[in-house]
N, C-alpha and C. Protein backbone atom coordinates (compact mmCIF):
# COMPACT_ATOMS: atom_id res chain seq x y z
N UNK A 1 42.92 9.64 78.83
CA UNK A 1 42.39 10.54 77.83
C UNK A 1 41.67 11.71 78.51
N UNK A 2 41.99 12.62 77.80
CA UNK A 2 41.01 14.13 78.32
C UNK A 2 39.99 14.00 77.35
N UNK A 3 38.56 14.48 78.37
CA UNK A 3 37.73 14.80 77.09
C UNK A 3 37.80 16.00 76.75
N UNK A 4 37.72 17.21 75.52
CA UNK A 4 37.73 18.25 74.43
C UNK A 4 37.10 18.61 74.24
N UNK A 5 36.13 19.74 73.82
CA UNK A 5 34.91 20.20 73.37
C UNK A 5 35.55 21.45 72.29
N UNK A 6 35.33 21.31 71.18
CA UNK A 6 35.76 22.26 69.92
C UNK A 6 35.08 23.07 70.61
N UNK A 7 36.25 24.75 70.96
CA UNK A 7 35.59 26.24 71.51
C UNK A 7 35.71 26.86 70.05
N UNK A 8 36.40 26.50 69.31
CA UNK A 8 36.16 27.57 67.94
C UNK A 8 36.96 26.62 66.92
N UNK A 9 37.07 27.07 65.62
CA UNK A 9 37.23 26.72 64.35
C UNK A 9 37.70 28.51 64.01
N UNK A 10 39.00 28.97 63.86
CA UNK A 10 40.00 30.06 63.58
C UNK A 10 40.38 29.74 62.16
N UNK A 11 40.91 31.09 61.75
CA UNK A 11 42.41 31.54 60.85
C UNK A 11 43.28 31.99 61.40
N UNK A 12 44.73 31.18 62.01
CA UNK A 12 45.68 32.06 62.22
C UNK A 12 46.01 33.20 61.68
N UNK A 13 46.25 33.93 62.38
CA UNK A 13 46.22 35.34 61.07
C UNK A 13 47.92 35.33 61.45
N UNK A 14 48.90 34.56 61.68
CA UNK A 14 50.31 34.54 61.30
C UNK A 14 50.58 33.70 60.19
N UNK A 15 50.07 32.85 59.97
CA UNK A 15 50.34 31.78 59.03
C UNK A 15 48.77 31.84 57.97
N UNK A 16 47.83 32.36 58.36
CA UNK A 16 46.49 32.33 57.60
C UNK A 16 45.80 31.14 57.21
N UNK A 17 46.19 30.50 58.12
CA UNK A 17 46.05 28.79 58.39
C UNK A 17 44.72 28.59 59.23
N UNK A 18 43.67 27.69 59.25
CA UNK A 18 42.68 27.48 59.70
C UNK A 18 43.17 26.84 61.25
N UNK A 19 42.54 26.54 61.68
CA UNK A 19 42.95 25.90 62.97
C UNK A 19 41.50 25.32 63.89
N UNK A 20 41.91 24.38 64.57
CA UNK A 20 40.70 24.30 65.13
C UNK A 20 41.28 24.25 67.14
N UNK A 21 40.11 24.92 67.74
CA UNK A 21 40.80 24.89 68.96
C UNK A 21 40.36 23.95 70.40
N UNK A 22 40.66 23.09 70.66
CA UNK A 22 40.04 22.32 71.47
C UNK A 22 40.66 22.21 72.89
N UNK A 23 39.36 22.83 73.62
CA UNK A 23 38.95 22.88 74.77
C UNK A 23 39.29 21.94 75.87
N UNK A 24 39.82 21.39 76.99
CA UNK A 24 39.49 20.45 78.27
C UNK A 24 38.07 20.58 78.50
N UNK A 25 37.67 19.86 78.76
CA UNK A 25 35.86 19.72 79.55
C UNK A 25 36.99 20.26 81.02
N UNK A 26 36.27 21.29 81.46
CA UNK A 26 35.95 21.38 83.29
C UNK A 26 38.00 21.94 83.77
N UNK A 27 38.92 22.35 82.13
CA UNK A 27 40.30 22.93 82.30
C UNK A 27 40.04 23.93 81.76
N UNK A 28 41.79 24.52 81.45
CA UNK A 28 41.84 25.63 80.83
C UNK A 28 42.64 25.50 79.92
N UNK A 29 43.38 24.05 79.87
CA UNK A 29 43.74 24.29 78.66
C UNK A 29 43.19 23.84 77.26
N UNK A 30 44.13 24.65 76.19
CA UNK A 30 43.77 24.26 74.31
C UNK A 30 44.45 23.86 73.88
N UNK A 31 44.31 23.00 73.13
CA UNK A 31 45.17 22.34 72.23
C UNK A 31 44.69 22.50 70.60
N UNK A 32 46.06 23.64 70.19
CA UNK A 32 45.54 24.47 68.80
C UNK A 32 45.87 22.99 67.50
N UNK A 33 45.05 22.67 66.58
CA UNK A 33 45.56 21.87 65.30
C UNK A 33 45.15 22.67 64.45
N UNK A 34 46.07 23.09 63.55
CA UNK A 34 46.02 23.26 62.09
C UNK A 34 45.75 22.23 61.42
N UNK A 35 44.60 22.87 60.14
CA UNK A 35 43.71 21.90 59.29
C UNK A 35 43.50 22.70 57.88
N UNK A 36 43.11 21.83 57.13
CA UNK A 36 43.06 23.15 56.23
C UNK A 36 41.75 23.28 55.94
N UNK A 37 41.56 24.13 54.87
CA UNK A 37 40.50 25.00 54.62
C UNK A 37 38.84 23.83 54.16
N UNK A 38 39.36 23.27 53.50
CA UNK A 38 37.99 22.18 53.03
C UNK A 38 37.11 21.86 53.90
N UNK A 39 38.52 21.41 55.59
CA UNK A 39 38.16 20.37 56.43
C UNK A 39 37.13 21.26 57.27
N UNK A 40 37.82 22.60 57.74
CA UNK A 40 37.08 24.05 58.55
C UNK A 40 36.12 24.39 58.14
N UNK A 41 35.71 24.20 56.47
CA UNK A 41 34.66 24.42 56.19
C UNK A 41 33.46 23.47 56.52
N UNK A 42 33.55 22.46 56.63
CA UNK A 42 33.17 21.12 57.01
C UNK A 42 32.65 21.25 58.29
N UNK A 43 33.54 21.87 59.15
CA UNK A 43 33.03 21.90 60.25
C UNK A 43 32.29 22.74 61.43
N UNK A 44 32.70 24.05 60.45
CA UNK A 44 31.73 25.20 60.14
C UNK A 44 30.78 24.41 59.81
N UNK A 45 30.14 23.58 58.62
CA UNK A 45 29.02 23.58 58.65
C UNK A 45 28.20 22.47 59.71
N UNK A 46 29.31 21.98 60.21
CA UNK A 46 28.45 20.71 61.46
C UNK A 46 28.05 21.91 62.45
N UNK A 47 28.84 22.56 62.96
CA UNK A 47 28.45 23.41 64.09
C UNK A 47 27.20 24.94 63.91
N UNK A 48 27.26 25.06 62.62
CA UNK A 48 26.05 25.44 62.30
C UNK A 48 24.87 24.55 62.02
N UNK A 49 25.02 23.53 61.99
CA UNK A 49 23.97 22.53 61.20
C UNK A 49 23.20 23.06 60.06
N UNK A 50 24.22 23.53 59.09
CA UNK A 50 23.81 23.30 57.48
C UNK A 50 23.38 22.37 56.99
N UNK A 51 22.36 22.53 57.00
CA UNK A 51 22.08 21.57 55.76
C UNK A 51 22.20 21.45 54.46
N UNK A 52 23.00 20.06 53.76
CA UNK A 52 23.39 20.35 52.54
C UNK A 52 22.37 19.63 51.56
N UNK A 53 21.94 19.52 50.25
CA UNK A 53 21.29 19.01 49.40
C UNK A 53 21.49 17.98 49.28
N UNK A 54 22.97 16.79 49.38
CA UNK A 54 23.51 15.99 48.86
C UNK A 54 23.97 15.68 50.37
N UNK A 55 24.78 14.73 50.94
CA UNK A 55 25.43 14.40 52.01
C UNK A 55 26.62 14.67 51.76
N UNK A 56 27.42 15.57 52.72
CA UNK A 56 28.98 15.94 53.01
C UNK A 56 29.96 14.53 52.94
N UNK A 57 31.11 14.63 52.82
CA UNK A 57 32.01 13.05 53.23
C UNK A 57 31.64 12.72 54.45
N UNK A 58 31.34 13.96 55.32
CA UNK A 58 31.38 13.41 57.05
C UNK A 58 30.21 12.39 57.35
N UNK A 59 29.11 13.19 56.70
CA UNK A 59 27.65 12.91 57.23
C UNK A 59 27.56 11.53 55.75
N UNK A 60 28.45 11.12 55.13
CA UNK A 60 27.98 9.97 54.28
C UNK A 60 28.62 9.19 55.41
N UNK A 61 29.96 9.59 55.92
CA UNK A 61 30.56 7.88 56.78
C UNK A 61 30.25 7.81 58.04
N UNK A 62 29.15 8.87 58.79
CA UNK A 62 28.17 8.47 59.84
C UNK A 62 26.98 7.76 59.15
N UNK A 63 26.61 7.89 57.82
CA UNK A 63 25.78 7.11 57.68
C UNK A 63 25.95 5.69 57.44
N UNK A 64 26.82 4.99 56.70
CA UNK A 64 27.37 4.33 56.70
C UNK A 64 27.98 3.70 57.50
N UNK A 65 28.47 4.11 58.73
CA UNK A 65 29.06 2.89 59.82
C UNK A 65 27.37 3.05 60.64
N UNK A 66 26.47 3.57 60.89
CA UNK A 66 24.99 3.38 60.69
C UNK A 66 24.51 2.46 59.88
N UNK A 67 24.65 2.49 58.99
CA UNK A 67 23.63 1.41 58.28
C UNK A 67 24.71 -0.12 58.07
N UNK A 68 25.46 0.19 58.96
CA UNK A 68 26.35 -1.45 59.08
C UNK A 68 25.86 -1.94 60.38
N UNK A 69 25.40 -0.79 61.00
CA UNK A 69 25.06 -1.20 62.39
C UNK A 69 26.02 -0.57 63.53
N UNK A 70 26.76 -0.28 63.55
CA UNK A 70 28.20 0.33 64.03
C UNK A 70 27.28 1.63 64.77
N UNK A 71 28.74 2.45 65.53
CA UNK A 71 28.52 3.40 66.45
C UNK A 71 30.07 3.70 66.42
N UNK A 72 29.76 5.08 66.50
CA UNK A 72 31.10 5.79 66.67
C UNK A 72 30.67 6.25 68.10
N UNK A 73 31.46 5.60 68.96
CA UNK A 73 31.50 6.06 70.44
C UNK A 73 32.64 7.18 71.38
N UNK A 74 33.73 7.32 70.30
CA UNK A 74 34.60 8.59 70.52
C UNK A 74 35.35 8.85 69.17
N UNK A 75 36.44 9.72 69.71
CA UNK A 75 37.25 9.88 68.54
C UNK A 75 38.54 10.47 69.67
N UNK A 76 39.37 10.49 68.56
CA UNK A 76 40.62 10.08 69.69
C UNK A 76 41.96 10.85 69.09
N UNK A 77 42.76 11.88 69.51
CA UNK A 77 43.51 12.65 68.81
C UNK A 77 44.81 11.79 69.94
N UNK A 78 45.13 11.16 69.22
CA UNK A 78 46.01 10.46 70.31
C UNK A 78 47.56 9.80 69.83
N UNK A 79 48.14 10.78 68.98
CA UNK A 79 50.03 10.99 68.54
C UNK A 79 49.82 12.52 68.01
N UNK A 80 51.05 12.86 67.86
CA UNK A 80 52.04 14.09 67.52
C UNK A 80 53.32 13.35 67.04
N UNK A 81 53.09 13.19 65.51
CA UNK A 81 54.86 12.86 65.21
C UNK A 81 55.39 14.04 64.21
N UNK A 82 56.17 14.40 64.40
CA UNK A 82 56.86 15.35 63.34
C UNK A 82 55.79 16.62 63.12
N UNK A 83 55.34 16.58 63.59
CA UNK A 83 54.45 18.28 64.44
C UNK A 83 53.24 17.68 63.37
N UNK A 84 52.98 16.48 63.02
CA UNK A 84 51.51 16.15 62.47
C UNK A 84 50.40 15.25 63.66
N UNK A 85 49.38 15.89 63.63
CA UNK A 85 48.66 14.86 64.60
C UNK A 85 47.38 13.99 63.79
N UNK A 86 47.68 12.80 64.67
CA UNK A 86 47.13 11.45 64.36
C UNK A 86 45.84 11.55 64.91
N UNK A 87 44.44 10.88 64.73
CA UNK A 87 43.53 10.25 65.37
C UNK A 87 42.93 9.19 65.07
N UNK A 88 42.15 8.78 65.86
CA UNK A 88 41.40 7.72 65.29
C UNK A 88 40.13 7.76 66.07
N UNK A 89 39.34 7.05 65.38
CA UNK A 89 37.61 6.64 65.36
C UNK A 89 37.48 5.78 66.20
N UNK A 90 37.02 5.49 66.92
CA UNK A 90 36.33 4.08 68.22
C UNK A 90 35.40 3.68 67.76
N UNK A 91 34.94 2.70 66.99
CA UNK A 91 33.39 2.45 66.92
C UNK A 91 33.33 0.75 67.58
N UNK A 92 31.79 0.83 67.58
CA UNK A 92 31.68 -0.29 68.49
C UNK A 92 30.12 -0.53 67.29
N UNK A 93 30.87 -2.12 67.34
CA UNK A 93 29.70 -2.79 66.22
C UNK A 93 28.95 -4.10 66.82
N UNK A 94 28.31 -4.56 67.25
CA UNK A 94 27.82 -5.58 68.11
C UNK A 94 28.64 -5.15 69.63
N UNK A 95 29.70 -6.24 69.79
CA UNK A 95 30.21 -6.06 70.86
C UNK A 95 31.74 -6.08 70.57
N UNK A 96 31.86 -5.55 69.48
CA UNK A 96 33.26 -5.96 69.26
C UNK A 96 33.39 -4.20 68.63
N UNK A 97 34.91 -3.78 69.02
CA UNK A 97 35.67 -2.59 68.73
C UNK A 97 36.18 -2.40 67.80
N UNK A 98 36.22 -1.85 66.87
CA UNK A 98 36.63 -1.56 65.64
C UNK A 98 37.42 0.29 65.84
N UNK A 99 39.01 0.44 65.40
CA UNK A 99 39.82 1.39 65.62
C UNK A 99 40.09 1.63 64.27
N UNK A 100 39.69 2.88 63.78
CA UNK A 100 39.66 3.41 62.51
C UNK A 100 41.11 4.93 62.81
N UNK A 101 41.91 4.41 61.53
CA UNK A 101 43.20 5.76 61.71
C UNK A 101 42.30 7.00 60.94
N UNK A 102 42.41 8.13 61.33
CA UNK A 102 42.10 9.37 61.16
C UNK A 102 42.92 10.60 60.68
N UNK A 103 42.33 11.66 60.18
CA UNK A 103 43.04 13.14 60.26
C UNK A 103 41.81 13.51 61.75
N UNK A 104 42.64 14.45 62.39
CA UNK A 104 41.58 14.95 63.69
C UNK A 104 40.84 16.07 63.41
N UNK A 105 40.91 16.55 61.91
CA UNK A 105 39.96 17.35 61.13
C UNK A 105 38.77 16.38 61.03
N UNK A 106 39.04 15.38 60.32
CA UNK A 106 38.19 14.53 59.66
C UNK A 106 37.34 13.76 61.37
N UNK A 107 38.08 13.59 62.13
CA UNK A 107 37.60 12.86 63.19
C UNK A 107 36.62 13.50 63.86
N UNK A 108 36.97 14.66 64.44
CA UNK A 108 36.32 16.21 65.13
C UNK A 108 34.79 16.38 63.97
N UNK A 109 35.21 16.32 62.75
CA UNK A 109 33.86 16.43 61.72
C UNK A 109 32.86 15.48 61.98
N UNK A 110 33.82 14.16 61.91
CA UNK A 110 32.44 13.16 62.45
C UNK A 110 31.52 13.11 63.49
N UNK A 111 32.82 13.46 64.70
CA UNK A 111 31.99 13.30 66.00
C UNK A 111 31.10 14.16 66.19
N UNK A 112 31.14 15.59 65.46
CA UNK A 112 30.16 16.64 65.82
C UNK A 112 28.83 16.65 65.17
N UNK A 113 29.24 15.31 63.50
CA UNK A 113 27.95 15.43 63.40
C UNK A 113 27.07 14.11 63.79
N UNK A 114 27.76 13.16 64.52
CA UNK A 114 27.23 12.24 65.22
C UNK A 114 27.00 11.91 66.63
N UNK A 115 27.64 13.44 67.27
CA UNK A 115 27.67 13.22 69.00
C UNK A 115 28.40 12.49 69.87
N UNK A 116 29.19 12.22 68.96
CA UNK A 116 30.17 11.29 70.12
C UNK A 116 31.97 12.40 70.83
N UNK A 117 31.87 11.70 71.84
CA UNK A 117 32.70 12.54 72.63
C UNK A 117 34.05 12.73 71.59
N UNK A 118 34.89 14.12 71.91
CA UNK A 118 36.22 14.17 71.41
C UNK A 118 37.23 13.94 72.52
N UNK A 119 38.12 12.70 72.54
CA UNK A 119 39.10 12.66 73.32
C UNK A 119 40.46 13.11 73.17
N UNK A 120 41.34 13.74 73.98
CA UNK A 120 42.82 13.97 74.03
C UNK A 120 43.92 12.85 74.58
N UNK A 121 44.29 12.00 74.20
CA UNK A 121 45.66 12.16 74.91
C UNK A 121 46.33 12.62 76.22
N UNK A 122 46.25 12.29 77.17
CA UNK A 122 46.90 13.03 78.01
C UNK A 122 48.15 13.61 78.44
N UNK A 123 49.08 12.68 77.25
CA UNK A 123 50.23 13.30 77.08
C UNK A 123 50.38 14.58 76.18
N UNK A 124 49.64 14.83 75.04
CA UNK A 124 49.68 15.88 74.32
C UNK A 124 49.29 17.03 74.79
N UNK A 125 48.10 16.86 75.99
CA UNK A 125 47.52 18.15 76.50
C UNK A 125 48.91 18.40 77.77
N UNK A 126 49.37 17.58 78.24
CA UNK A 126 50.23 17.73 79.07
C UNK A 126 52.04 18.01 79.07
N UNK A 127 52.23 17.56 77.88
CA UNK A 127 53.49 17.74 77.39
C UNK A 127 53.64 19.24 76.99
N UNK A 128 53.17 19.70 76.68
CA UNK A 128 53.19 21.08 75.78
C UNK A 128 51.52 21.93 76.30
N UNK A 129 51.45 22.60 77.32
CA UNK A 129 49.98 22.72 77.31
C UNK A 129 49.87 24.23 76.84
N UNK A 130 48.63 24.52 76.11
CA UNK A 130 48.35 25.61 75.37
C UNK A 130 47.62 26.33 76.78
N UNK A 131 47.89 27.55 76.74
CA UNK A 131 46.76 28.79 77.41
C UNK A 131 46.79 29.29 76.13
N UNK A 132 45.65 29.41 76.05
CA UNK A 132 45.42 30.61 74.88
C UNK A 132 43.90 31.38 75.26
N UNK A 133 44.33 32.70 74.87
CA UNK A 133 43.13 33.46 75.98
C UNK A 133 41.87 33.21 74.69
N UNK A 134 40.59 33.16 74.77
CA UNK A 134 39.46 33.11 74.14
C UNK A 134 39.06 34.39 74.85
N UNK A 135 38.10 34.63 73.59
CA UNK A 135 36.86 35.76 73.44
C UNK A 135 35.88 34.61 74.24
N UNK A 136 35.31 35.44 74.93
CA UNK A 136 33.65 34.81 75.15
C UNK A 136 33.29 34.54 73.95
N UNK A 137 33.20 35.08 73.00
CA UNK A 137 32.69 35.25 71.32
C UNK A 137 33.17 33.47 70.68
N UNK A 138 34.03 33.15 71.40
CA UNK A 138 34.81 31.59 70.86
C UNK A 138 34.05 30.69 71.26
N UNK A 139 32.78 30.54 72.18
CA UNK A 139 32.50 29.72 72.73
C UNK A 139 31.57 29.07 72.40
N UNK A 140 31.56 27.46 71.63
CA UNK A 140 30.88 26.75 70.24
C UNK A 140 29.58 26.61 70.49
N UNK A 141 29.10 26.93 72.26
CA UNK A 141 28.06 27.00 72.53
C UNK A 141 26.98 28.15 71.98
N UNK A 142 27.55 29.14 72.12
CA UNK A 142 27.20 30.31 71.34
C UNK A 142 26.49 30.10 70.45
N UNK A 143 25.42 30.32 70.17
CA UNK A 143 24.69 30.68 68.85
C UNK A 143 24.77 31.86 67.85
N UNK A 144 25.77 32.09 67.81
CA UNK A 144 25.95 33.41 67.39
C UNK A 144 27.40 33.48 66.42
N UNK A 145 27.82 32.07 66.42
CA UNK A 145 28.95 31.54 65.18
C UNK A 145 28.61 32.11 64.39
N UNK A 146 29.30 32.68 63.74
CA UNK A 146 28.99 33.14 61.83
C UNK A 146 29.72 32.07 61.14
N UNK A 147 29.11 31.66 60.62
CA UNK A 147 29.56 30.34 59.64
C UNK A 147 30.17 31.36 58.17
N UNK A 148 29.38 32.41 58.05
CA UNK A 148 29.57 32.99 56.67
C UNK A 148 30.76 33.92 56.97
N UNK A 149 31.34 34.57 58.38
CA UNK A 149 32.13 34.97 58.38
C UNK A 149 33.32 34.04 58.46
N UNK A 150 33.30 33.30 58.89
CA UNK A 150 34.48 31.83 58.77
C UNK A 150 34.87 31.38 57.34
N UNK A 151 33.76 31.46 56.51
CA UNK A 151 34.16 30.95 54.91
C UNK A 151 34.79 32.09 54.32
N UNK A 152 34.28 33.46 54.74
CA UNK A 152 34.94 34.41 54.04
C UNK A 152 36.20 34.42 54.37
N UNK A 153 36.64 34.56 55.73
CA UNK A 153 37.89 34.29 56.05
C UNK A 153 38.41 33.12 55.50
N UNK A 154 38.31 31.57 55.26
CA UNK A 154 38.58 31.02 54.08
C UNK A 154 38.73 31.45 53.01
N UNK A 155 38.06 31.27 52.26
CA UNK A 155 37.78 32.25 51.26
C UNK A 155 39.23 33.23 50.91
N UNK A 156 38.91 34.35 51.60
CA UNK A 156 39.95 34.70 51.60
C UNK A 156 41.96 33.86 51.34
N UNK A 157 41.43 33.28 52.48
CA UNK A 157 43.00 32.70 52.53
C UNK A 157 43.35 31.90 51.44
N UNK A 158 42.45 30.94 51.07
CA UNK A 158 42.31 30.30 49.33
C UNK A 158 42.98 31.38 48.39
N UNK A 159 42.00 32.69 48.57
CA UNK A 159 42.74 33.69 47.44
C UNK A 159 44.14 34.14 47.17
N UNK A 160 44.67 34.14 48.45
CA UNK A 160 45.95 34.66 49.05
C UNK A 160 47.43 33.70 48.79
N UNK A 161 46.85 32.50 49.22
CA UNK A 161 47.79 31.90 49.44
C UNK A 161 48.76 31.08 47.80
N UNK A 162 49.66 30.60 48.17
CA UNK A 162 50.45 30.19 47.27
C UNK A 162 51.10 28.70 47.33
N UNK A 163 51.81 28.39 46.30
CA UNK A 163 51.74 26.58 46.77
C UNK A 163 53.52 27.02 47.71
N UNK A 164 53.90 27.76 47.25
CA UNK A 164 55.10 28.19 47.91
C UNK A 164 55.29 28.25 48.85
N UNK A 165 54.03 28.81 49.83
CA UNK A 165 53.59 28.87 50.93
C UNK A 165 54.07 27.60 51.80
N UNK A 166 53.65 26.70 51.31
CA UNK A 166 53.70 25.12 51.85
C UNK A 166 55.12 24.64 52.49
N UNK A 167 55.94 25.13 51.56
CA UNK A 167 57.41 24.74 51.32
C UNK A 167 58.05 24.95 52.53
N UNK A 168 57.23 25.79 53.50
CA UNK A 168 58.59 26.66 54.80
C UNK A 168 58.19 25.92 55.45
């Protein structure tokens, strides 16, 4: 497994598709997933640390494998079938492992708002490896994310898009 560090949360502006882009720790390459808009928003708000009034889906099922006692100790983007990618959850509950199936929207959401590492696959980063050039501006370390420019760009694409869209 490679470990990943989310460098940004995008809109393709070919497809107007959200995407999220994940990083090698200490490489150069990315590995781009398309996600859609709910999930980006979601994770826009982990990486801003919004706080919401009510608990998000993410931040209810960190609480919850919490109050079972559990630990999410990675998360794991680990198949590509039919250009969809798989993940799953690692948690560790006493001493015993528990492997939860995932979307790597949904997985990436958890881990960021519970701290646990994002892993790759080493065949996926290696089979097909992404260069894709980043802005300094991409870099999740940055404090300087616009969360509100990310929803608008959502936002946007919500407005735009069509169910037709889907079909190609």
């Amino acid at each position: 497994m490679v470990e990943v560090v989310l460098r940004a949360v995008r809109v393709d502006v070919g497809s107007s598709t959200p995407l999220l882009l994940l990083e090698e720790v200490g490489g150069d390459r990315v590995l781009p997933i398309f996600i859609g808009a709910p999930e980006a928003t979601a994770i826009a708000y982990a990486l801003q640390h919004v706080a919401t009034p009510r608990p998000m889906s993410h931040d209810l099922l960190g609480n919850v494998v919490s109050a079972l006692g559990a630990k999410v100790f990675a998360v794991e983007i680990d198949d590509l079938i039919d250009n969809t990618f798989f993940a799953s959850i690692r948690l560790l509950q006493g001493d015993q492992e528990v492997v939860v199936s995932a979307r790597p929207s949904d997985a990436v959401a958890l881990a960021l708002r519970v701290g646990s590492p994002i892993l790759v696959k080493d065949e996926l980063m290696s089979e097909d490896p992404r260069l894709v050039l980043l802005d300094e501006d991409d870099d999740e370390d940055d404090e300087d994310i616009d969360a509100d420019e990310l929803l608008a760009e959502l936002r946007d694409f919500l407005d735009t898009v069509n169910p037709e869209d889907f079909d190609q």
